[in-house]
N, C-alpha and C. Protein backbone atom coordinates (compact mmCIF):
# COMPACT_ATOMS: atom_id res chain seq x y z
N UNK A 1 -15.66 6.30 21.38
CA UNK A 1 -15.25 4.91 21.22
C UNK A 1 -15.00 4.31 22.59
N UNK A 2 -15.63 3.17 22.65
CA UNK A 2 -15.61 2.61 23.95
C UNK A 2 -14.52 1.32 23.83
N UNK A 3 -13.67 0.91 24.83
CA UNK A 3 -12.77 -0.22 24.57
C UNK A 3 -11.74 0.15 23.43
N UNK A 4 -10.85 -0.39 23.06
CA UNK A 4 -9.48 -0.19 21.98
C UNK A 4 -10.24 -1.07 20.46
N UNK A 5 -10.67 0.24 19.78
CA UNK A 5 -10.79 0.35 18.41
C UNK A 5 -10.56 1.18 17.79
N UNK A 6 -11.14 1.41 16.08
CA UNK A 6 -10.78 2.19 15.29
C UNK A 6 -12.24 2.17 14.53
N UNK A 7 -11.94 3.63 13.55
CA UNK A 7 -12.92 3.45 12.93
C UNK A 7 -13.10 4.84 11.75
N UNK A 8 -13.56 5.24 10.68
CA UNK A 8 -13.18 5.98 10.40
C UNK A 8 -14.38 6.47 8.99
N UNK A 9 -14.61 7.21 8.36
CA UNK A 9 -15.58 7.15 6.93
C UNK A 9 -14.81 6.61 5.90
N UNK A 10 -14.78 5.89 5.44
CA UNK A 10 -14.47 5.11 3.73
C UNK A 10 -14.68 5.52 2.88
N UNK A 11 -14.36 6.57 2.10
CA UNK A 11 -15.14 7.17 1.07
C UNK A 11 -16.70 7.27 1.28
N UNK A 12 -16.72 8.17 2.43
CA UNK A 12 -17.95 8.57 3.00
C UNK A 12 -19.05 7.43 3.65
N UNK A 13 -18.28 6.40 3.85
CA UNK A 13 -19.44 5.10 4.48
C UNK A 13 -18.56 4.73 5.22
N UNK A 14 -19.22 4.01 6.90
CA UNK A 14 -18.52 3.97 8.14
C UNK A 14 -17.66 3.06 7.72
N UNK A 15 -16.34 2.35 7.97
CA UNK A 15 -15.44 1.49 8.14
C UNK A 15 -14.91 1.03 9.43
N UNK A 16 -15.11 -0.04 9.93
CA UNK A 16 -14.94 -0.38 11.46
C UNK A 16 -13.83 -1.83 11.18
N UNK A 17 -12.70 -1.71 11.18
CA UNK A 17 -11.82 -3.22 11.31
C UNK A 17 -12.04 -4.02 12.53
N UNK A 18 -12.19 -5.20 12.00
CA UNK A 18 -12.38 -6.31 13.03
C UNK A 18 -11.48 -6.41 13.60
N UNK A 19 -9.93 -6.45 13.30
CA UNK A 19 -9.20 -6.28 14.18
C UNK A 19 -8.17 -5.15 13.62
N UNK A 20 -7.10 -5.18 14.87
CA UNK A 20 -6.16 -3.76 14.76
C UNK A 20 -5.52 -3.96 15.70
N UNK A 21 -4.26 -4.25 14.69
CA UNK A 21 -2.98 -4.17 15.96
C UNK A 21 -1.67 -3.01 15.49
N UNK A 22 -0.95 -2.87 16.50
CA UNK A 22 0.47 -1.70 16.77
C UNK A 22 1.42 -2.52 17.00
N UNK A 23 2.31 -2.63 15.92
CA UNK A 23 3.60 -2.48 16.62
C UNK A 23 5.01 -1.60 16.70
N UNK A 24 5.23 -1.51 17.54
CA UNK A 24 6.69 -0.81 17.95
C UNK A 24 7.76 -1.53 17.37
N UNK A 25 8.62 -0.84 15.99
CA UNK A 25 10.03 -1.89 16.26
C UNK A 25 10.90 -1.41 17.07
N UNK A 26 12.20 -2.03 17.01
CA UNK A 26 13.14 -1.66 17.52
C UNK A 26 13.54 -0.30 17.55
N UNK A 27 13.32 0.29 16.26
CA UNK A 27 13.92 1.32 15.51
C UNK A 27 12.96 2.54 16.31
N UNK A 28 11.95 1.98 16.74
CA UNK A 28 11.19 3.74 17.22
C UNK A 28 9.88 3.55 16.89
N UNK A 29 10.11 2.91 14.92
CA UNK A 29 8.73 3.39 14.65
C UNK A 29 7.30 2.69 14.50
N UNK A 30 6.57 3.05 14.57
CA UNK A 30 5.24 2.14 14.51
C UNK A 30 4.04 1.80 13.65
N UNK A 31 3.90 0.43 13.44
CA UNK A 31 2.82 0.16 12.11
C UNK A 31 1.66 -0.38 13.14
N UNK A 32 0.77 0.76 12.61
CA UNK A 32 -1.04 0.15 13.11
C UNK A 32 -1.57 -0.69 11.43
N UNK A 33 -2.04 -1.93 12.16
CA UNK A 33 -2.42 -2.56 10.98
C UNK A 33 -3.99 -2.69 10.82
N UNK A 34 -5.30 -2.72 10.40
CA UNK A 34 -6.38 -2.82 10.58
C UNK A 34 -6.74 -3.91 9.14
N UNK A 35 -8.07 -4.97 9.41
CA UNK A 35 -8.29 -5.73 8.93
C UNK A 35 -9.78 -5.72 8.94
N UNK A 36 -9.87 -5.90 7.70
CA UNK A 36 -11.72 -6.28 7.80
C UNK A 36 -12.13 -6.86 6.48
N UNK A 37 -12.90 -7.87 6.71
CA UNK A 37 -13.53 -8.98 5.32
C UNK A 37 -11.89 -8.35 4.08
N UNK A 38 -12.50 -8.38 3.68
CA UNK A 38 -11.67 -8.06 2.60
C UNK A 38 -10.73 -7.09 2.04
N UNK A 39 -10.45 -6.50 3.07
CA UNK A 39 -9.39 -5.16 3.37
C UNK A 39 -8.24 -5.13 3.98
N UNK A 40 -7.72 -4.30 3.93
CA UNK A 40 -6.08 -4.05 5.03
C UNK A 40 -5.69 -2.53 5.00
N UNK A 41 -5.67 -1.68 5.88
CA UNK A 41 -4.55 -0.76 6.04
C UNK A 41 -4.08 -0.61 6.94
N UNK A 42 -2.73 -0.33 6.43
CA UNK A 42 -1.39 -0.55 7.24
C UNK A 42 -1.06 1.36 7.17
N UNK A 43 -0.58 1.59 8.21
CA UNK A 43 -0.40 2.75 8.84
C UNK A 43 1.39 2.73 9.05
N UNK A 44 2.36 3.60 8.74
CA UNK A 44 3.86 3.34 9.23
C UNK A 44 4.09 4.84 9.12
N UNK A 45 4.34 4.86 10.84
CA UNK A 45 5.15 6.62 11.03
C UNK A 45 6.43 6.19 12.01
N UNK A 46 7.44 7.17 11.83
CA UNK A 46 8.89 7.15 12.21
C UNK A 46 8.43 7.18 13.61
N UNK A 47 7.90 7.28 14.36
CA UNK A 47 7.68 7.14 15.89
C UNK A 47 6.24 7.25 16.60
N UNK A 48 5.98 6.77 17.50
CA UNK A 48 4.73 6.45 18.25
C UNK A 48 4.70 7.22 18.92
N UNK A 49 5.48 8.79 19.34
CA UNK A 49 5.50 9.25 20.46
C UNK A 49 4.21 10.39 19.70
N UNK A 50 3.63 10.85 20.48
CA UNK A 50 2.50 12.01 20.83
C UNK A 50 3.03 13.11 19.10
N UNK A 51 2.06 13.45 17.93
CA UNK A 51 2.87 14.87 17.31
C UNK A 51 1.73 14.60 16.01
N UNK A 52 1.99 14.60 14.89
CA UNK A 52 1.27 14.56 13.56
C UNK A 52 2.58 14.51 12.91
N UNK A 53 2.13 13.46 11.96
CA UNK A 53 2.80 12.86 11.11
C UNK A 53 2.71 12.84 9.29
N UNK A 54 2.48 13.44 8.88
CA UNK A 54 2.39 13.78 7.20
C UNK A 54 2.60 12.53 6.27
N UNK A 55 1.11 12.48 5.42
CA UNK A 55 1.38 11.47 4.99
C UNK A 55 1.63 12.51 3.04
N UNK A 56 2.82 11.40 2.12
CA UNK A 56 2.90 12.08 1.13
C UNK A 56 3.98 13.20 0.56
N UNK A 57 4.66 12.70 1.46
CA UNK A 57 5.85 14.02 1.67
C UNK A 57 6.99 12.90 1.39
N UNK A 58 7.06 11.85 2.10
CA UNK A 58 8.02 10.91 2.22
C UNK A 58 7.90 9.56 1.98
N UNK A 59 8.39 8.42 1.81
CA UNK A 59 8.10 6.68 1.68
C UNK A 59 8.31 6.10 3.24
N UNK A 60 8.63 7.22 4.65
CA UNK A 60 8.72 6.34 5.73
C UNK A 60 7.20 6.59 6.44
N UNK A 61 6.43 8.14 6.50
CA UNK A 61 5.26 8.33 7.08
C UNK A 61 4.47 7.92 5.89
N UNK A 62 3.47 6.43 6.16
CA UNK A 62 3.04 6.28 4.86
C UNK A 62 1.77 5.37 4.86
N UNK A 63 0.64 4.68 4.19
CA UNK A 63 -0.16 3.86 4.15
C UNK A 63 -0.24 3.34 3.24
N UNK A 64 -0.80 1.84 3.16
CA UNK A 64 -0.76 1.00 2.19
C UNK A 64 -2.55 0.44 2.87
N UNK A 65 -3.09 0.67 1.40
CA UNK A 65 -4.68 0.27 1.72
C UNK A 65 -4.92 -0.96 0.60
N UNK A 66 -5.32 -2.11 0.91
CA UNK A 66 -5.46 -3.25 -0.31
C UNK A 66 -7.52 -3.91 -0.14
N UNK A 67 -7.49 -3.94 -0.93
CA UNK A 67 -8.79 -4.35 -1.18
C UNK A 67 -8.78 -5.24 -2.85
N UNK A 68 -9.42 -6.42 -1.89
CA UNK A 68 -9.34 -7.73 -2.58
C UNK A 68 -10.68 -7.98 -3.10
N UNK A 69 -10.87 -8.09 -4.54
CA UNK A 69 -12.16 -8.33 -5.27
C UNK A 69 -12.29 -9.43 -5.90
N UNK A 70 -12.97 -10.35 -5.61
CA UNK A 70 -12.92 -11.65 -7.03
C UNK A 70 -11.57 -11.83 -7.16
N UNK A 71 -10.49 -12.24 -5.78
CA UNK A 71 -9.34 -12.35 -6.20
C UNK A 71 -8.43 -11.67 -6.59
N UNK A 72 -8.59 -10.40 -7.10
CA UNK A 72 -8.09 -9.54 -7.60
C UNK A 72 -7.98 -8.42 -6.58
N UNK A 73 -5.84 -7.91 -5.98
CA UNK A 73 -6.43 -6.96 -5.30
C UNK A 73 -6.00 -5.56 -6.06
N UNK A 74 -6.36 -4.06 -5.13
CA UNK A 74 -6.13 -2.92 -5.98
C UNK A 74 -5.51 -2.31 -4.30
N UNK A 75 -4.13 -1.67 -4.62
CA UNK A 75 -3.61 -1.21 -3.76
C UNK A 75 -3.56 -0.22 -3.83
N UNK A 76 -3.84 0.54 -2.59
CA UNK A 76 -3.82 2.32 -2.42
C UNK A 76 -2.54 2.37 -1.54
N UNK A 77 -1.88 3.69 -2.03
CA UNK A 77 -0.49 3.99 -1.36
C UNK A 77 -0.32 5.62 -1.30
N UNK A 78 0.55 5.90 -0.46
CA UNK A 78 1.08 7.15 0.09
C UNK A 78 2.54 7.26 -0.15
N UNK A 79 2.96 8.20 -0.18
CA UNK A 79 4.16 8.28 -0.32
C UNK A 79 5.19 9.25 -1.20
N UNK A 80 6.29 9.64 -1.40
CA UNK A 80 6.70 10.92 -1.56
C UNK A 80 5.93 11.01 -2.68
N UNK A 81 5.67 12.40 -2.91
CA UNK A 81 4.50 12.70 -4.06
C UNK A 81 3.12 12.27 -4.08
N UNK A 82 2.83 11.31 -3.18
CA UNK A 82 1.71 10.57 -4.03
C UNK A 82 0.99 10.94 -2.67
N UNK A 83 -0.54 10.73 -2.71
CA UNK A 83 -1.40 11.18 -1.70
C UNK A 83 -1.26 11.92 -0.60
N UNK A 84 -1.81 11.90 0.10
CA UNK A 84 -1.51 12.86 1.45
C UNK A 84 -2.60 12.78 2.91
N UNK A 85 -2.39 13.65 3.43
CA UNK A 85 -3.41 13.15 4.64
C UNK A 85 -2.20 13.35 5.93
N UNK A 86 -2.48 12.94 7.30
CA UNK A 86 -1.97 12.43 8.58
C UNK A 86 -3.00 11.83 9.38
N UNK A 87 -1.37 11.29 10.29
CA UNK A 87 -1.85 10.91 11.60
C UNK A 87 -1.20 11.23 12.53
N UNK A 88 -2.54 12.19 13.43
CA UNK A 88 -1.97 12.76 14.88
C UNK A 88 -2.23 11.47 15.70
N UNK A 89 -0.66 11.52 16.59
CA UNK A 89 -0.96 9.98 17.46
C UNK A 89 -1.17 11.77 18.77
N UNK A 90 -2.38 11.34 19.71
CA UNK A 90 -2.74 12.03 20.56
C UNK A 90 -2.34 11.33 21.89
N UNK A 91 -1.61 10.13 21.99
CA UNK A 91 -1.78 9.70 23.85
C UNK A 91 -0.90 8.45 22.83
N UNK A 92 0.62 8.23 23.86
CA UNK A 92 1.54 7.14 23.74
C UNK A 92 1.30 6.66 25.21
N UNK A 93 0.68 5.92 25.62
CA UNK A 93 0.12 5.04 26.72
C UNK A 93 1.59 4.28 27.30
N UNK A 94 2.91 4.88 27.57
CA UNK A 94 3.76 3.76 27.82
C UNK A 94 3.51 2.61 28.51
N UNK A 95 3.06 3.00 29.89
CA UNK A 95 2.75 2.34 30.79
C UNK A 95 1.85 0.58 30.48
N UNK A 96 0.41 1.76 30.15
CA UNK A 96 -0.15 0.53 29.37
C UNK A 96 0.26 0.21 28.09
N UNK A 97 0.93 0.49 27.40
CA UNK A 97 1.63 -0.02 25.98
C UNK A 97 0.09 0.12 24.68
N UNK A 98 -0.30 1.28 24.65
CA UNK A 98 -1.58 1.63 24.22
C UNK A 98 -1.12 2.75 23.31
N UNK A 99 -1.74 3.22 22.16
CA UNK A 99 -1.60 4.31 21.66
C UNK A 99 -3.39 4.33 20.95
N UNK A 100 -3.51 6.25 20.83
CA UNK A 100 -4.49 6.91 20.45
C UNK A 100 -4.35 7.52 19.80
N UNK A 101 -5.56 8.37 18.57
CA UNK A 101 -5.11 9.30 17.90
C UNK A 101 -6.03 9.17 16.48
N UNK A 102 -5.85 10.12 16.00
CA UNK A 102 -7.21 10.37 14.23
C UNK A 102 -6.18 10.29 13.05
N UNK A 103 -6.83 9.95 12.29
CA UNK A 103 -6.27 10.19 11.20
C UNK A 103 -7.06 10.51 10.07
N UNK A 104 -6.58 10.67 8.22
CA UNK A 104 -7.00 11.40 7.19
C UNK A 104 -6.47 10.95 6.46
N UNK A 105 -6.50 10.32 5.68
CA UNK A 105 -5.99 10.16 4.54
C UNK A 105 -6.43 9.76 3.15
N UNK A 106 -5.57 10.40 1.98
CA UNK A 106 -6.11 10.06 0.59
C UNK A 106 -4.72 9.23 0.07
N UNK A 107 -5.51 8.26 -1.06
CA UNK A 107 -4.51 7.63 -1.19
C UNK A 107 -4.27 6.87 -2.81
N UNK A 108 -3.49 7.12 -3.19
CA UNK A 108 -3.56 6.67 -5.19
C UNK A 108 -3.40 5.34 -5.57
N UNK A 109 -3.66 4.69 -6.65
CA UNK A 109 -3.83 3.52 -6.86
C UNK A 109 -3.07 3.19 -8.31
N UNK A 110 -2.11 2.74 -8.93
CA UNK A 110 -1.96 2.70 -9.76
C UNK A 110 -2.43 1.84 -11.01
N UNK A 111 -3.40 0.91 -10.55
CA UNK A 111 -4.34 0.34 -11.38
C UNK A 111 -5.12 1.42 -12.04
N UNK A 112 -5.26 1.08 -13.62
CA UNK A 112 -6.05 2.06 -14.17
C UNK A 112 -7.34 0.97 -15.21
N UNK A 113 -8.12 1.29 -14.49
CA UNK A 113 -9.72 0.63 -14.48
C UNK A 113 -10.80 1.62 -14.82
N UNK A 114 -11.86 1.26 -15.32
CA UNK A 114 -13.09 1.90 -14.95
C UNK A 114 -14.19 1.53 -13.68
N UNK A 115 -13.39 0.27 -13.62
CA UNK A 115 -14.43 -0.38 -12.36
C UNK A 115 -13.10 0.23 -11.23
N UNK A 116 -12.04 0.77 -10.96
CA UNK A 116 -11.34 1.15 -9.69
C UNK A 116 -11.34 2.68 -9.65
N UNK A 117 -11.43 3.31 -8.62
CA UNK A 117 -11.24 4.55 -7.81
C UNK A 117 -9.80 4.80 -7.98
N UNK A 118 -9.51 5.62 -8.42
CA UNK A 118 -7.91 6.31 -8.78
C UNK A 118 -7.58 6.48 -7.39
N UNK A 119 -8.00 7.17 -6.04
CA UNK A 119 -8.52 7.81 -5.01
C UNK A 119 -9.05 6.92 -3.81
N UNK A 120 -8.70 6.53 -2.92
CA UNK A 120 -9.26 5.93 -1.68
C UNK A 120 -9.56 7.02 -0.72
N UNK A 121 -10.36 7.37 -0.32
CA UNK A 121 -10.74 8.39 0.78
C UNK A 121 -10.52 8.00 2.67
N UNK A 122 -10.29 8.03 3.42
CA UNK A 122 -10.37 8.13 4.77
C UNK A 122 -10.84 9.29 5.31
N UNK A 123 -11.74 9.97 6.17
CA UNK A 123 -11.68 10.42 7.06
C UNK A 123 -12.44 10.75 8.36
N UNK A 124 -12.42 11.51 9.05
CA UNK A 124 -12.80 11.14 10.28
C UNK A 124 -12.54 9.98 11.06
N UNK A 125 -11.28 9.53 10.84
CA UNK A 125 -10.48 8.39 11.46
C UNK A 125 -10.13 8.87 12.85
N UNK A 126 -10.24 7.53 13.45
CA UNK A 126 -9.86 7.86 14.68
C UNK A 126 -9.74 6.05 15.52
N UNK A 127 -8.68 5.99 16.67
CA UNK A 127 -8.37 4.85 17.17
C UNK A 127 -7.92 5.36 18.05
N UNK A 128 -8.15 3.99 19.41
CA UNK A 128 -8.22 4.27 20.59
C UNK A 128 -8.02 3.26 21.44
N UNK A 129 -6.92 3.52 22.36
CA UNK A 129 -6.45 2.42 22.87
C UNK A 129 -6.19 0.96 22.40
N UNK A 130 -5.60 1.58 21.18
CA UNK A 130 -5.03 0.24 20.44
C UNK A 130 -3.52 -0.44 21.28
N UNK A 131 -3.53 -1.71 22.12
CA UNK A 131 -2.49 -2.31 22.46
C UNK A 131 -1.41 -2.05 21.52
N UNK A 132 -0.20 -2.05 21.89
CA UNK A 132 1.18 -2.13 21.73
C UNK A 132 2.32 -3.27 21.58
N UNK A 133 2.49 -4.30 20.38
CA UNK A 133 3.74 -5.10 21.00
C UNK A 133 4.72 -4.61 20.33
N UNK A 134 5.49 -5.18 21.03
CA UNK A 134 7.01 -5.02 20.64
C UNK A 134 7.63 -5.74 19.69
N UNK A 135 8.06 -5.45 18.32
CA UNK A 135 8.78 -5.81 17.47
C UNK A 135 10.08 -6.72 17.40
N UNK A 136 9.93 -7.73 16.37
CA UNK A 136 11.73 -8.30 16.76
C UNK A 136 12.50 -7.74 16.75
């Protein structure tokens, strides 16, 4: 990856967000947000510093994936019990206010459809030199 992006397989087809931002709150911890046409996932682990983070164990290391159809959206979530996966943050850039690092994740949906995926897939995620702001 060249320049500060992300990017990752989608249930096995590339996914590239148009944009992607980090922020740091007060508190320590940090939400990477990614956006594209008609998507969102939001990324939230108890700290930005360098380690792997478990997703599925808890409601603070966690993702929220939304995808909007005809108006209609279907939300994928993580959280104690429910999916699983991580994210290793590999490089906390203080200096430059940058963070790096892959991630994995599966994720459940509680809409029950025949046209929706119970299951959101991620993997081979990975982001890189995603800027840093600082939270209110």
């Amino acid at each position: 990856m060249n320049g500060s992006s992300m990017k990752a397989l989608k249930d096995g087809v590339l996914w590239r967000p148009a944009s992607v931002t980090a922020t740091l709150a007060t508190d320590g911890s940090l939400t990477i947000s990614a956006l594209i046409q008609n998507q969102s996932l939001t990324i939230n682990t108890t700290a930005a510093t360098a380690g792997t983070y478990i997703f599925g164990e808890d409601n603070i290391n966690k993702i929220t994936y939304i995808s909007t159809i005809d108006g209609t959206d279907t939300t994928y979530v993580t959280g104690t019990g429910i999916g699983n996966g991580n994210i290793t943050i590999t490089e906390y850039d203080i200096i430059n206010k940058t963070i790096t690092g892959t991630f994995r994740i599966n994720a459940n949906t509680e809409t029950v459809s025949p046209d929706v995926a119970p299951i959101v897939n991620f993997t081979q995620g990975g982001f890189y030199k995603i800027p840093i702001t600082s939270g209110l």
